[in-house]
N, C-alpha and C. Protein backbone atom coordinates (compact mmCIF):
# COMPACT_ATOMS: atom_id res chain seq x y z
N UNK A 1 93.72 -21.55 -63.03
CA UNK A 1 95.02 -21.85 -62.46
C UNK A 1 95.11 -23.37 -62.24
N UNK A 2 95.94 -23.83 -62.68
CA UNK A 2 96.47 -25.09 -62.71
C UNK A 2 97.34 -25.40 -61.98
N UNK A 3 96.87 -26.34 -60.56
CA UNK A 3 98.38 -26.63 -59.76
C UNK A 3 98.83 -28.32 -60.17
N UNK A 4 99.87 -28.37 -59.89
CA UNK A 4 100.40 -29.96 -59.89
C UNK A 4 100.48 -30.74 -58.41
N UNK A 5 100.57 -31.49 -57.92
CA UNK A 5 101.03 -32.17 -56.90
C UNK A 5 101.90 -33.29 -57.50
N UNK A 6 102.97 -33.61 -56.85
CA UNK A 6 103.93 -34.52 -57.51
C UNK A 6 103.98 -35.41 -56.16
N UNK A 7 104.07 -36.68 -56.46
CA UNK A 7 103.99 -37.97 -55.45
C UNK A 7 105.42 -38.60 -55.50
N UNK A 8 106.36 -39.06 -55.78
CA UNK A 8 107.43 -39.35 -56.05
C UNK A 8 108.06 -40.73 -55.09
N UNK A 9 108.16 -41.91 -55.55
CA UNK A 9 108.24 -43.12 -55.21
C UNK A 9 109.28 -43.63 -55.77
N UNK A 10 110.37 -44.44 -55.00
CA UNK A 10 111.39 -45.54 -55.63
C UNK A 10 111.41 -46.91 -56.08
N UNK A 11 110.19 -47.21 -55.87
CA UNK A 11 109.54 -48.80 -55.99
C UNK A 11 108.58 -48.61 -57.09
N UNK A 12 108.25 -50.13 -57.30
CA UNK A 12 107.37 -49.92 -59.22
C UNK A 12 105.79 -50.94 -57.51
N UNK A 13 106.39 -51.21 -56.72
CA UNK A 13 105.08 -51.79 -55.91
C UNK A 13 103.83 -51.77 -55.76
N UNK A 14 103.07 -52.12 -56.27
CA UNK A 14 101.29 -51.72 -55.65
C UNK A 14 101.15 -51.30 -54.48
N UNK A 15 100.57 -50.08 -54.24
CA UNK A 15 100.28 -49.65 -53.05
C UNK A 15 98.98 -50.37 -52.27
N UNK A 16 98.89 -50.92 -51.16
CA UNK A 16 98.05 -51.81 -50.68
C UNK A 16 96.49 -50.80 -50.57
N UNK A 17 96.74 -49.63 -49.99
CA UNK A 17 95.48 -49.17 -49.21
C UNK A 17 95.49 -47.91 -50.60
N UNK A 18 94.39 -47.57 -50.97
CA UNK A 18 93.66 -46.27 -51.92
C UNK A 18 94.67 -45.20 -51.13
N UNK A 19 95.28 -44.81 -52.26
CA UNK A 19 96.13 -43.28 -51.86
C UNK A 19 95.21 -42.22 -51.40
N UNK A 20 95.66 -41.03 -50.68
CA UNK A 20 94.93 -40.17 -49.85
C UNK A 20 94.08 -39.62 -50.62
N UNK A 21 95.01 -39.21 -51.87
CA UNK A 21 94.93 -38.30 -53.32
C UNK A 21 93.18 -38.49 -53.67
N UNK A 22 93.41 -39.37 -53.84
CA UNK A 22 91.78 -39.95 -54.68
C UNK A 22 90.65 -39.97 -53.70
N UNK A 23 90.73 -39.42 -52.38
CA UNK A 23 89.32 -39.10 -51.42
C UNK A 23 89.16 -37.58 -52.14
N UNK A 24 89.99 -36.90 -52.85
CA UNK A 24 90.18 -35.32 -53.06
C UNK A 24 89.37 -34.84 -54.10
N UNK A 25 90.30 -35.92 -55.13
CA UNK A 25 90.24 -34.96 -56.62
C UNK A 25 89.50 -36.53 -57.36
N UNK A 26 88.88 -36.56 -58.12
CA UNK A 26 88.27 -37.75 -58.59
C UNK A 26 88.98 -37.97 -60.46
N UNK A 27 89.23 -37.15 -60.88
CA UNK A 27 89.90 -36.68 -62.32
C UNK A 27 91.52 -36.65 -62.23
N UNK A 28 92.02 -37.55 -61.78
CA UNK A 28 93.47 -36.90 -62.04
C UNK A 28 94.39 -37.66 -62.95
N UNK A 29 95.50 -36.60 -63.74
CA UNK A 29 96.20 -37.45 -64.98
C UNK A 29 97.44 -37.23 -64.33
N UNK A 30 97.82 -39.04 -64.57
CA UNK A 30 98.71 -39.51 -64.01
C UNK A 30 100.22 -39.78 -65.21
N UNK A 31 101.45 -39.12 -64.25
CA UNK A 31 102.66 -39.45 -65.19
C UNK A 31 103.56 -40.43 -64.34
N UNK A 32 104.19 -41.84 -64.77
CA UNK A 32 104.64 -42.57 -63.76
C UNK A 32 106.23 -42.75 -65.25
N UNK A 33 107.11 -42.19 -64.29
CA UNK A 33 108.78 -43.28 -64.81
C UNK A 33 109.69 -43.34 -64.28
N UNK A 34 109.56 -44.77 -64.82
CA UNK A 34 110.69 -45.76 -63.93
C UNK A 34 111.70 -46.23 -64.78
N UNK A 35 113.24 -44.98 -64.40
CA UNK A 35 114.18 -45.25 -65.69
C UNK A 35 114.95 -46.33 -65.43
N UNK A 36 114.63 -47.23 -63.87
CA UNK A 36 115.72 -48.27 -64.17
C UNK A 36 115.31 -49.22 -64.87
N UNK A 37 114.04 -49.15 -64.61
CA UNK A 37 113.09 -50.75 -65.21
C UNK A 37 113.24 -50.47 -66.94
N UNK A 38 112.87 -48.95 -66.95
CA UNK A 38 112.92 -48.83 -68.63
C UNK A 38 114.14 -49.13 -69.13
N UNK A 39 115.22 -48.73 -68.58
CA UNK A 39 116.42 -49.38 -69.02
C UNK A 39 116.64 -50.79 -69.40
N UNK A 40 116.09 -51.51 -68.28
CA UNK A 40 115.98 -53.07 -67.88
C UNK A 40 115.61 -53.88 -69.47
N UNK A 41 113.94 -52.82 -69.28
CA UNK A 41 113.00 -53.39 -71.27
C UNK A 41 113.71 -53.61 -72.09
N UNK A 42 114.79 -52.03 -72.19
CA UNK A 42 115.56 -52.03 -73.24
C UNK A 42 116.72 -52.62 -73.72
N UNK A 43 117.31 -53.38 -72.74
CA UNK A 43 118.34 -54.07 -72.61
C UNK A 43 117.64 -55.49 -72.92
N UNK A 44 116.62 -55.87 -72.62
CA UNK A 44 115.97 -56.88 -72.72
C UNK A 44 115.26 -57.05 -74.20
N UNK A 45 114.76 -55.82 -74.78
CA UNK A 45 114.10 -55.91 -76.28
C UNK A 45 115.52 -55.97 -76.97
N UNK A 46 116.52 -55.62 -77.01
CA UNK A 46 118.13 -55.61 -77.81
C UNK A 46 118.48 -57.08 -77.92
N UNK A 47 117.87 -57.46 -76.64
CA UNK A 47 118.23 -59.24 -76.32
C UNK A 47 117.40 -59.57 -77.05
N UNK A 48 116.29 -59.76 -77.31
CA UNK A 48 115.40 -60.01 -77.79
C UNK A 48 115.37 -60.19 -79.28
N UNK A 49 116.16 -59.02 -79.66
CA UNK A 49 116.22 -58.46 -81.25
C UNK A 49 117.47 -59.13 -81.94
N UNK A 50 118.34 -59.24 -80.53
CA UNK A 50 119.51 -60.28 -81.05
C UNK A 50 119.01 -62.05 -81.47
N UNK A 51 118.06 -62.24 -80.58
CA UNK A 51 117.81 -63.85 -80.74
C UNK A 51 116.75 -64.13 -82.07
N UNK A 52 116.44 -63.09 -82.56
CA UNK A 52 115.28 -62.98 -83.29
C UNK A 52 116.61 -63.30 -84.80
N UNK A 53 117.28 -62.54 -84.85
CA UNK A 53 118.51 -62.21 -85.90
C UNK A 53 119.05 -63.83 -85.66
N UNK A 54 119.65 -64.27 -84.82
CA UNK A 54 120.03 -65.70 -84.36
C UNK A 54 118.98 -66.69 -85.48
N UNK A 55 117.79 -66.68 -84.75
CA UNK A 55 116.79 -67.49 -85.05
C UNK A 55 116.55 -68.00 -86.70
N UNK A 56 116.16 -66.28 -87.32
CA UNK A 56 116.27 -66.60 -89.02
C UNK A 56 117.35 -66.85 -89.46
N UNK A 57 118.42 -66.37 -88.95
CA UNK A 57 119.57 -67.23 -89.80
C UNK A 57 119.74 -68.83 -89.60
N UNK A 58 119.38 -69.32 -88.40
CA UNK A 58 119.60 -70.82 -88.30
C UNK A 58 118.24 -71.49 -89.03
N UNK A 59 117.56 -70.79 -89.28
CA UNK A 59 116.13 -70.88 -89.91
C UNK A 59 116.42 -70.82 -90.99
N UNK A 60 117.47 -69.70 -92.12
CA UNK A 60 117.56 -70.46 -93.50
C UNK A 60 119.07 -71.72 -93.66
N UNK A 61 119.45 -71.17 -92.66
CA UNK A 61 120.66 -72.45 -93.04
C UNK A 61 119.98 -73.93 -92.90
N UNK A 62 118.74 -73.97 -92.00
CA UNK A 62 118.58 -75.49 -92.07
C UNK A 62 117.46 -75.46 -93.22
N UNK A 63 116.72 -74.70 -94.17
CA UNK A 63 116.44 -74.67 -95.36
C UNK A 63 117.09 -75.04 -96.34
N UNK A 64 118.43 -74.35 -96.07
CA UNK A 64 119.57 -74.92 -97.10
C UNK A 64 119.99 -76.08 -97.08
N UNK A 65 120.27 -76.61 -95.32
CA UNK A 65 120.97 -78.00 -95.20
C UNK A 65 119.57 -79.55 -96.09
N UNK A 66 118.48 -79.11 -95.53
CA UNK A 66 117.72 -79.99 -95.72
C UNK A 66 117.19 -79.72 -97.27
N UNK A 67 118.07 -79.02 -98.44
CA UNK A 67 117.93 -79.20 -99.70
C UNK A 67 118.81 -80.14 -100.38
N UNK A 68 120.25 -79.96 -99.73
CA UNK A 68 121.38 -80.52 -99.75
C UNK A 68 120.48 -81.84 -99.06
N UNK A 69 120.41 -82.23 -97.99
CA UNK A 69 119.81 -83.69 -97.71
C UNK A 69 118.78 -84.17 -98.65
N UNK A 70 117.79 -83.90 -99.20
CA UNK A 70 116.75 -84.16 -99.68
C UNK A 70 117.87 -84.19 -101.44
N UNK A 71 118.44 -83.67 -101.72
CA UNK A 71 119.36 -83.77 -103.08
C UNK A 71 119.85 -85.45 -102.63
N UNK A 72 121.01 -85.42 -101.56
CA UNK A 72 121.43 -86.44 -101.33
C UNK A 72 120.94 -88.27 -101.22
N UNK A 73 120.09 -87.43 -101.10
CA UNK A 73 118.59 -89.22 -100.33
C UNK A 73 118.32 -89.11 -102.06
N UNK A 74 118.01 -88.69 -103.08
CA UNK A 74 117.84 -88.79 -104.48
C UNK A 74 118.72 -89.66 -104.58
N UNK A 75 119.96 -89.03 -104.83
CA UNK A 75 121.32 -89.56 -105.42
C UNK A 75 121.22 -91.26 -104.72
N UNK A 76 121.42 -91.39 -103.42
CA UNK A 76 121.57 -92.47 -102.92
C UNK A 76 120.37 -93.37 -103.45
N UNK A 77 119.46 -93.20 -103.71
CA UNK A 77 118.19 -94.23 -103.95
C UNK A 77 118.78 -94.50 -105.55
N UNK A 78 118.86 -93.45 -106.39
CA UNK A 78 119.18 -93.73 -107.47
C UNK A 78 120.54 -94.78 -107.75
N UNK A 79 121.58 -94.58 -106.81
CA UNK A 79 122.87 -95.43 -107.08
C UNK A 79 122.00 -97.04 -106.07
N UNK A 80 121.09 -96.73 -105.30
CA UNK A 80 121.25 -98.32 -104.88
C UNK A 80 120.20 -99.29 -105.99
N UNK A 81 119.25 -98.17 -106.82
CA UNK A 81 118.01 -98.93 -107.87
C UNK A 81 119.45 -99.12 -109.09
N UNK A 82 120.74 -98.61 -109.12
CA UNK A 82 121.81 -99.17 -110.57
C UNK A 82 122.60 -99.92 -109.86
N UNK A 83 122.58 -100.35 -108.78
CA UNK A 83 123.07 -100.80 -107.90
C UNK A 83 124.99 -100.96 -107.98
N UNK A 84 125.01 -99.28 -107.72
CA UNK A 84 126.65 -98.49 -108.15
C UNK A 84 126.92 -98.16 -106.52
N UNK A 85 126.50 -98.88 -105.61
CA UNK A 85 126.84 -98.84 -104.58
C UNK A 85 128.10 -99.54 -104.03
């Protein structure tokens, strides 16, 4: 026979002093959730996933810009050595 005891807390806090529980039973499997905080992650990994999407795109546009520059600095060296400036 298998009993449960359920502990049930509103805070994610460290408890300061060893819970009663553990003078008892030395084996016990523990289930802990906290749906506001998990909410919190998830709102936070979406953020996360948005800046990531942000990031590589400004990451190939300045690939692109600095081909276009590096084209340009050619051109210009070349018109000031025919000196078509």
């Amino acid at each position: 026979m298998q009993r449960a005891i359920i502990i049930q807390c509103n805070t994610v806090h460290a408890q300061p002093e060893p819970c009663m529980c553990t003078y008892f039973y030395q084996d016990l499997e523990v289930l802990a959730e906290f749906p506001k905080h998990m909410a919190d992650l998830r709102n936070v990994l979406s953020q996360v996933d948005e800046f990531q999407k942000v990031r590589q795109r400004l990451s190939a546009e300045m690939a692109d810009n600095s081909g276009v520059i590096r084209n340009l600095v050619v051109r210009a060296e070349d018109a000031r050595m025919m000196n078509d400036m």
